[in-house]
C-alpha atoms as a PDB file:
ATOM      1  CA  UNK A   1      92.446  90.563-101.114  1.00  0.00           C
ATOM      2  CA  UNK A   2      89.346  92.661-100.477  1.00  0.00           C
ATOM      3  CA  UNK A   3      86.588  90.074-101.270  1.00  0.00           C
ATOM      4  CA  UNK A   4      83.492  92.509-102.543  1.00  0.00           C
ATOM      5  CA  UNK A   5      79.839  92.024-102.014  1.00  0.00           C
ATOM      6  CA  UNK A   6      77.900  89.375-103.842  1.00  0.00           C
ATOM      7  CA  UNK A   7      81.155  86.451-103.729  1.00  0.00           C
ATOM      8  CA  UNK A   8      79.803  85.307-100.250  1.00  0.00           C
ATOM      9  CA  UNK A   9      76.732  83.434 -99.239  1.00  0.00           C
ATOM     10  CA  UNK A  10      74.803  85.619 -96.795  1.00  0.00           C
ATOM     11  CA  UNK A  11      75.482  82.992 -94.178  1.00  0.00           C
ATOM     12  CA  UNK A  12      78.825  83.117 -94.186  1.00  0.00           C
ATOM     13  CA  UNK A  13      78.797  87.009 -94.783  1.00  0.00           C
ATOM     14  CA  UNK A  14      77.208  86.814 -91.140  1.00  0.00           C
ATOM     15  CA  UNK A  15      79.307  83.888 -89.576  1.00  0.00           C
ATOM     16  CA  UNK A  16      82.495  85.600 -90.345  1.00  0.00           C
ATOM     17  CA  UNK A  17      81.359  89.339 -88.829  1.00  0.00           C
ATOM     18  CA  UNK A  18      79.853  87.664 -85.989  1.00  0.00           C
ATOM     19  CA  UNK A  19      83.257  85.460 -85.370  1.00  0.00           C
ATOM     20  CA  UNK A  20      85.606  88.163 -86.029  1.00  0.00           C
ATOM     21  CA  UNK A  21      83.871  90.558 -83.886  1.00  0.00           C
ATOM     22  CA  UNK A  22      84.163  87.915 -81.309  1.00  0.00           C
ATOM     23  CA  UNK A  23      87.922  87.919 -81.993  1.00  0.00           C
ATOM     24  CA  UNK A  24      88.670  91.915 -81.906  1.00  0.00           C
ATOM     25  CA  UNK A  25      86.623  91.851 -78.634  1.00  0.00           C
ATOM     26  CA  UNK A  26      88.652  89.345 -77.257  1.00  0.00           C
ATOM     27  CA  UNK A  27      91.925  91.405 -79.048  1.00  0.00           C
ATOM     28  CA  UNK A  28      90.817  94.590 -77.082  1.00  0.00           C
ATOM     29  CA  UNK A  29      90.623  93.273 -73.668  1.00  0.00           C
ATOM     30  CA  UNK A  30      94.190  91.943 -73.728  1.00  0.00           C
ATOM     31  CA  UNK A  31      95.741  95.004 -75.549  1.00  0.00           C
ATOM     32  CA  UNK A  32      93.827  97.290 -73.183  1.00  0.00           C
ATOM     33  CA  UNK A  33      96.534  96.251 -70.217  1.00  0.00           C
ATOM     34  CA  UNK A  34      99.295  97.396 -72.461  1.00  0.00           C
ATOM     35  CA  UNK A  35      97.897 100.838 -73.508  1.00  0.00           C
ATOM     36  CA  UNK A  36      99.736 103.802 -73.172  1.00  0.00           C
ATOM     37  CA  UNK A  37      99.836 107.993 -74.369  1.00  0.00           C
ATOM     38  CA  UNK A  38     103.204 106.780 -76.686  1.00  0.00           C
ATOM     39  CA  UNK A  39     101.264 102.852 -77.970  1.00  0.00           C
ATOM     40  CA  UNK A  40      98.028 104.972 -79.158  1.00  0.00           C
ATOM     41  CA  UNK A  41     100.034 107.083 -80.736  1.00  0.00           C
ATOM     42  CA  UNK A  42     102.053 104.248 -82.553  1.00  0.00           C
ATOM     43  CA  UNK A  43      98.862 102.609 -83.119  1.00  0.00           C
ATOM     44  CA  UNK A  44      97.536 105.576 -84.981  1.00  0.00           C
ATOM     45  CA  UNK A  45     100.518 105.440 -87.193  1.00  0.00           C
ATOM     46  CA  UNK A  46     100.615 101.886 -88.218  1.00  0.00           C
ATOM     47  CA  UNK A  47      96.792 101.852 -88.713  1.00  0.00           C
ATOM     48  CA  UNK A  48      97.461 105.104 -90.926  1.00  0.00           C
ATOM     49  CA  UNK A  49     100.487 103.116 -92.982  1.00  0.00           C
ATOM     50  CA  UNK A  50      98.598  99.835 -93.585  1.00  0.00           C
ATOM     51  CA  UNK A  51      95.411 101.708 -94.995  1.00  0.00           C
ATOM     52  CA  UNK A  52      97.343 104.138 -97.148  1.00  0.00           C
ATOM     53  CA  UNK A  53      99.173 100.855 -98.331  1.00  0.00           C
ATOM     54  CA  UNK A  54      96.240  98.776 -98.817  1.00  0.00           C
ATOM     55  CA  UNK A  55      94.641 101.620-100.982  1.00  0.00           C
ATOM     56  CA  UNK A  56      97.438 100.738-103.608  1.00  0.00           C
ATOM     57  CA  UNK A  57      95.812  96.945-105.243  1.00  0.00           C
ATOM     58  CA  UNK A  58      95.307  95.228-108.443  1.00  0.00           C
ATOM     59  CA  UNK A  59      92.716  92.819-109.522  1.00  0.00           C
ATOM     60  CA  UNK A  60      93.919  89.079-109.873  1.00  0.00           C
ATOM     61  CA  UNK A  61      91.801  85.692-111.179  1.00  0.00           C
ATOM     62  CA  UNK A  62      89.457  84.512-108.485  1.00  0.00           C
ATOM     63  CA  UNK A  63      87.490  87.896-108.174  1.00  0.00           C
ATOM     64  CA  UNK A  64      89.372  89.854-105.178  1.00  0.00           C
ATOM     65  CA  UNK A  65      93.077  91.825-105.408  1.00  0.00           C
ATOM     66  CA  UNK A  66      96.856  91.386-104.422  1.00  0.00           C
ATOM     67  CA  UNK A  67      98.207  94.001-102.338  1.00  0.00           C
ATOM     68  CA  UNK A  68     100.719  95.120-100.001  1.00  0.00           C
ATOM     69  CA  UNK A  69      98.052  93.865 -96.302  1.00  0.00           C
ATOM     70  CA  UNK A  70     100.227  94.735 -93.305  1.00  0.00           C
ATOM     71  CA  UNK A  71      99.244  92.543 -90.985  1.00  0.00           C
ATOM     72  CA  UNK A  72     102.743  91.028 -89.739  1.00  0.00           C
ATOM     73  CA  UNK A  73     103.725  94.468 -89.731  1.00  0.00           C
ATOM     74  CA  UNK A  74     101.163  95.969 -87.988  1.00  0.00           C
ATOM     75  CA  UNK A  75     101.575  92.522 -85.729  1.00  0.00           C
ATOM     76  CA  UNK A  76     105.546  92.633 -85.092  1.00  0.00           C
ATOM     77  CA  UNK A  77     105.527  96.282 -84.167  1.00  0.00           C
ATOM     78  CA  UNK A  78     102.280  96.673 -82.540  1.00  0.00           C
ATOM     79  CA  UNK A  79     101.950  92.849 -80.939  1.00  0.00           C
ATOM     80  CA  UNK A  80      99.749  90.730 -81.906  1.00  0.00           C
ATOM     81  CA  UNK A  81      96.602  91.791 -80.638  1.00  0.00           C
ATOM     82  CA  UNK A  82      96.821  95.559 -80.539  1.00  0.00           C
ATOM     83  CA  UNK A  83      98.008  94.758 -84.718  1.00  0.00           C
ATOM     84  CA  UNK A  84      94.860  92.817 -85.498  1.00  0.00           C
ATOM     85  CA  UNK A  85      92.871  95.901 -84.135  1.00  0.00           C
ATOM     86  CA  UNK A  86      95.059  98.464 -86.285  1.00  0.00           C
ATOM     87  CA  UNK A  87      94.531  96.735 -89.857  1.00  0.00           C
ATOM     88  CA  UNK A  88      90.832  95.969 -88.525  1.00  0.00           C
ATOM     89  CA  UNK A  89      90.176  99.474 -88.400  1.00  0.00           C
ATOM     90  CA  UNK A  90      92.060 100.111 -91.905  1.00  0.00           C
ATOM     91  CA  UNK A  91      90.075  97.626 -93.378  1.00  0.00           C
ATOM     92  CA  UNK A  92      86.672  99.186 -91.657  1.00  0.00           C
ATOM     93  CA  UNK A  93      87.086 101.975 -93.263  1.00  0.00           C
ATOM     94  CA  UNK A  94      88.037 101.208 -97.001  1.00  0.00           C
ATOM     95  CA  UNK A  95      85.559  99.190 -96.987  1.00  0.00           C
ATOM     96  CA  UNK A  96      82.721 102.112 -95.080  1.00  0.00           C
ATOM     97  CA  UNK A  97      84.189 104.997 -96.937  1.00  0.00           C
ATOM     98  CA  UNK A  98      85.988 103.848-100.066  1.00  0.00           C
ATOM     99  CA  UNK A  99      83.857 100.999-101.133  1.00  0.00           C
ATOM    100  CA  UNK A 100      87.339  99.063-100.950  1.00  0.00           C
ATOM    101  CA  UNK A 101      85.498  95.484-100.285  1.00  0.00           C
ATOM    102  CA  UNK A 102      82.135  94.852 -99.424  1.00  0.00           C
ATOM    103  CA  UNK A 103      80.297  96.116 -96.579  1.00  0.00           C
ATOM    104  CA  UNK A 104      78.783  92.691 -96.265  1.00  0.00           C
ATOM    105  CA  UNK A 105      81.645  91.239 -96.851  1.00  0.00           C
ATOM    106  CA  UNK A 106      83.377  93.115 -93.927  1.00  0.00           C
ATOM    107  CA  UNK A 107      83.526  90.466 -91.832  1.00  0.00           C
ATOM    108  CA  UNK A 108      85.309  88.058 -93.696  1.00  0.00           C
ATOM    109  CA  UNK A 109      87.746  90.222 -95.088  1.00  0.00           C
ATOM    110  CA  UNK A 110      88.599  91.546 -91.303  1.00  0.00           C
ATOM    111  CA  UNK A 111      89.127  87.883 -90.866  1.00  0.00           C
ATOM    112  CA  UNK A 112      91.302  87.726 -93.289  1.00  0.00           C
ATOM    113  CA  UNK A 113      93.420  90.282 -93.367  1.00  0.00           C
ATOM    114  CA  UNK A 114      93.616  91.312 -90.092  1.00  0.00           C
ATOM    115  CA  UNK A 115      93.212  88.303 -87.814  1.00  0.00           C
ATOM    116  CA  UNK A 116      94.585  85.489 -89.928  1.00  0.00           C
ATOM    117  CA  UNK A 117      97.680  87.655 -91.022  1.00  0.00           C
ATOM    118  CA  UNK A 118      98.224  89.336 -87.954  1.00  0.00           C
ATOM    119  CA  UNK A 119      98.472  86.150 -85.641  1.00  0.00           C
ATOM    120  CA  UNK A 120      99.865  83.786 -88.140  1.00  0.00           C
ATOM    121  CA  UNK A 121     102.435  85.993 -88.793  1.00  0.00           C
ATOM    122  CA  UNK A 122     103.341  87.380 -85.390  1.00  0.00           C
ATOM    123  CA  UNK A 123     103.506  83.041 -84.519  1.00  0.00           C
ATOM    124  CA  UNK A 124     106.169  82.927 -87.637  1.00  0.00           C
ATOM    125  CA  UNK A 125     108.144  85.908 -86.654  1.00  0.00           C
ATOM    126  CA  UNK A 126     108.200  84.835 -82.847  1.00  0.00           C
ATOM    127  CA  UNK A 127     109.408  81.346 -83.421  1.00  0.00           C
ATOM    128  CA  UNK A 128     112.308  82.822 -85.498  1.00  0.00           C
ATOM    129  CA  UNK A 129     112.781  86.251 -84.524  1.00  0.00           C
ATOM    130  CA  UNK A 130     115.817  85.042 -81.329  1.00  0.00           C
ATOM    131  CA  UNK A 131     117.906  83.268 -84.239  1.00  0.00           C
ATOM    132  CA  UNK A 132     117.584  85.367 -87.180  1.00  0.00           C
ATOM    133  CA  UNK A 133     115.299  88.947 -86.977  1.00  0.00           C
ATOM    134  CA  UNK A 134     115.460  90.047 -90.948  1.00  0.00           C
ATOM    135  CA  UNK A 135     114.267  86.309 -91.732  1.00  0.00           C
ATOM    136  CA  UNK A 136     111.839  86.085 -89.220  1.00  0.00           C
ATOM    137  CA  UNK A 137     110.330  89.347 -89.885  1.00  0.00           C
ATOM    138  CA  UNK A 138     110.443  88.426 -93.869  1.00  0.00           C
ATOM    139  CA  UNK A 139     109.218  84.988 -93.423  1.00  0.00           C
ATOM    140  CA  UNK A 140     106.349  86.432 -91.281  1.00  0.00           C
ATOM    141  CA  UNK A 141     105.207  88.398 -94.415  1.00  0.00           C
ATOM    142  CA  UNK A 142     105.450  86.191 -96.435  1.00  0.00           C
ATOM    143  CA  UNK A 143     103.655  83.152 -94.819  1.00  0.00           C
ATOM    144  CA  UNK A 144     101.014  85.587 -93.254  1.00  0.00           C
ATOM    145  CA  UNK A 145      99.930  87.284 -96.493  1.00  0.00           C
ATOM    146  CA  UNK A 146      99.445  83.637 -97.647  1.00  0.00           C
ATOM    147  CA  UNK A 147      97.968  82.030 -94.492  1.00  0.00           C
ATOM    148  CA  UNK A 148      95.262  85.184 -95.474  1.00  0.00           C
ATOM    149  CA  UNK A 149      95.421  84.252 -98.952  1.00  0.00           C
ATOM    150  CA  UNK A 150      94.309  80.649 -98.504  1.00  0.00           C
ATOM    151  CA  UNK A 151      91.262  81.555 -96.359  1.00  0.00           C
ATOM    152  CA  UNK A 152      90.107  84.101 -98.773  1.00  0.00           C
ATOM    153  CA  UNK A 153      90.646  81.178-101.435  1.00  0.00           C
ATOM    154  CA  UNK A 154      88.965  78.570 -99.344  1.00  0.00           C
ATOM    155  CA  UNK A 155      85.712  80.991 -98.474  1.00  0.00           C
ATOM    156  CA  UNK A 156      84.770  82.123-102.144  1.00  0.00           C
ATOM    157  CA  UNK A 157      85.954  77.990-102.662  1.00  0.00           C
ATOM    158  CA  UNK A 158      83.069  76.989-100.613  1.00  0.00           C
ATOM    159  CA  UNK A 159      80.646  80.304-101.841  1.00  0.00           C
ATOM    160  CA  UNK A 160      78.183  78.847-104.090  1.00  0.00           C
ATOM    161  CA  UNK A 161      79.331  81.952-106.806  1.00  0.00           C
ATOM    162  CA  UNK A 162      82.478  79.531-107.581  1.00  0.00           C
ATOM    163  CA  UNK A 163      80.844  76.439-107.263  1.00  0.00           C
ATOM    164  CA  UNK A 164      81.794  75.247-110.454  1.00  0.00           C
ATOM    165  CA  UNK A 165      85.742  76.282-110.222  1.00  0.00           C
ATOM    166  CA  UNK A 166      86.191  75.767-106.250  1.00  0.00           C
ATOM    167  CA  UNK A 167      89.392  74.429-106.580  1.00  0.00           C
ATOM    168  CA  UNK A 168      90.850  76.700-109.010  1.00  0.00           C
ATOM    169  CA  UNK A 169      90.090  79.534-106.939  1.00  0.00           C
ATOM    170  CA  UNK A 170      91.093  78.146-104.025  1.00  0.00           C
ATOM    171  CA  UNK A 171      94.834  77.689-105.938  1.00  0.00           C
ATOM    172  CA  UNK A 172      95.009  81.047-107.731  1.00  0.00           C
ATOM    173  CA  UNK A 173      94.306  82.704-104.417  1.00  0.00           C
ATOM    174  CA  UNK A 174      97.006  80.257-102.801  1.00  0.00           C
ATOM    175  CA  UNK A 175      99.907  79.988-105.151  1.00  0.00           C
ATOM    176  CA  UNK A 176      99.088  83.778-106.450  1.00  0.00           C
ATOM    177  CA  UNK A 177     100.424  85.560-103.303  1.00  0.00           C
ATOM    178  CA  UNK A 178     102.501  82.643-102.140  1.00  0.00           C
ATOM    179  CA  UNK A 179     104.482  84.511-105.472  1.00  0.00           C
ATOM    180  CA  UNK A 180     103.489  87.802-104.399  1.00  0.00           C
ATOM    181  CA  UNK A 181     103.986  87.434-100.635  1.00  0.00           C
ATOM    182  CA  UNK A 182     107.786  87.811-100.936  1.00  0.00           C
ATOM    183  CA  UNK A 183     107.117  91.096-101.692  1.00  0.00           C
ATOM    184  CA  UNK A 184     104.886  91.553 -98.459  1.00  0.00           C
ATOM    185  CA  UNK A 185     107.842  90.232 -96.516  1.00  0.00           C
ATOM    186  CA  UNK A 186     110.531  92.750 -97.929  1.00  0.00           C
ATOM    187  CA  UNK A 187     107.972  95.281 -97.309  1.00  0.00           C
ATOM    188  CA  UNK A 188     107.184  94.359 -93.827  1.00  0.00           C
ATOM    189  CA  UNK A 189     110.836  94.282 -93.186  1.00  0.00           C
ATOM    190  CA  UNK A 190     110.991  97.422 -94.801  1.00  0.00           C
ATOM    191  CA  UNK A 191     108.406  98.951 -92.914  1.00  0.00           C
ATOM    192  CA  UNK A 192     109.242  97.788 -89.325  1.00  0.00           C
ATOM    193  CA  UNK A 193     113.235  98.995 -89.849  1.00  0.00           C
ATOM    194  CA  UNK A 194     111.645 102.825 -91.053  1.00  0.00           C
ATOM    195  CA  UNK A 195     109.903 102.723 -87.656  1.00  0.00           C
ATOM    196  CA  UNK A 196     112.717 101.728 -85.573  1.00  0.00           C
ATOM    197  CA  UNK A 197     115.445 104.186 -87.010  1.00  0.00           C
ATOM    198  CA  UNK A 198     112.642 106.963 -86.630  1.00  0.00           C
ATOM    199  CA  UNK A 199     112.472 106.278 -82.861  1.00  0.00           C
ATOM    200  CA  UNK A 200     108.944 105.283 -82.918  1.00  0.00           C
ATOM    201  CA  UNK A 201     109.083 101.555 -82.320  1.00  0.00           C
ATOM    202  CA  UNK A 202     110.666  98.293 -81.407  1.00  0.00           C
ATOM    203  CA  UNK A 203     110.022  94.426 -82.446  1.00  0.00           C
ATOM    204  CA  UNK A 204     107.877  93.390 -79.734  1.00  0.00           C
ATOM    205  CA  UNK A 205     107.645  90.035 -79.479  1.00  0.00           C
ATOM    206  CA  UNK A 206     109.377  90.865 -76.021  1.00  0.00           C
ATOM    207  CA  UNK A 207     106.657  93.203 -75.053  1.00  0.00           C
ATOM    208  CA  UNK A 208     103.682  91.497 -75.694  1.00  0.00           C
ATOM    209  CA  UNK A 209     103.146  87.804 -76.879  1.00  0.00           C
ATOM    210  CA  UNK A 210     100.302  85.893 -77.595  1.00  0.00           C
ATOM    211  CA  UNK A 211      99.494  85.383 -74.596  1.00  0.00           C
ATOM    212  CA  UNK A 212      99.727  89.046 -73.331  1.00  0.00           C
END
């Protein structure tokens, strides 16, 4: 899902890392209350997991790639806000470092990946998490990875580089990891369960909400 350099207007290259900058500021001032020695720590390690798992992608139609994003997960352990930050910083530096998406593109794809997914996701998960936890933590996943999907789809839909197969994109990007995203839902559920048998985390939807 890393969008590289070129696929965005200029415009929108600077709309989106002027608006999600505006987000993660806002996402910093309301995690900073909840901060603590053992959260930093747990920060460090889901920021670590999501990059190392974001490193592992494959191309797909539509000129980005499908890969495991981490943004429920970072999101359901983490909380919402303190989450965004992790797979913002993940993304930062693939992109800084590795060349993994543009460096204009930055913005968009923090957007993306760690602001759509994150809160989308930690909404799904909330709203089901007190009657089922493995579906709500699947199903958060899975409709966050494609919540991301869809906005990735709908920016290089609007991008005058796909102006001639707008809607096509927009669908490959959709439908692609609507397919795929089952797999980000195992994976988140997989992910969150590793942390919670090794001591080093709870759900917390209890700990910090949305509104937190």
């Amino acid at each position: 899902m890393h969008t590289p350099d070129g696929f965005l207007h200029p415009w929108m290259a600077t709309a989106f890392l002027v608006v999600s900058t505006s987000v993660l500021a806002f996402a910093a001032s309301r995690a900073r209350t909840s901060l603590s020695p053992y959260r930093i720590q747990l920060f460090g390690i889901v920021a670590a997991s999501v990059f190392a798992a974001q490193m592992l992608n494959w191309p797909i139609p539509g000129g980005t790639s499908a890969h495991f994003v981490g943004g429920a997960f970072a999101a359901i352990v983490l909380g919402p806000h303190l989450g965004a930050l992790a797979v913002a910083l993940a993304v930062t530096v693939q992109a800084l470092v590795f060349g993994d998406g543009g460096a204009l593109a930055l913005g968009a794809n923090v957007w993306n990946m760690a602001i759509v997914e994150a809160y989308v996701g930690y909404a799904v998960y909330t709203t089901l998490a007190n009657r089922n936890e493995v579906l709500a933590t699947v199903a958060g996943g899975w409709v966050g990875i494609t919540a991301a999907a869809a906005s990735a789809g709908l920016q290089l839909a609007v991008s005058p580089a796909f102006s001639g197969s707008a809607l096509s994109v927009l669908i490959v990007m959709t439908v692609g990891h609507f397919a795929l995203g089952i797999g980000e839902g195992v994976l988140t559920l997989v992910g969150t369960r590793l942390l919670s048998r090794a001591g080093a985390a709870q759900p917390s939807h209890s700990s910090e909400g949305v509104g937190a």
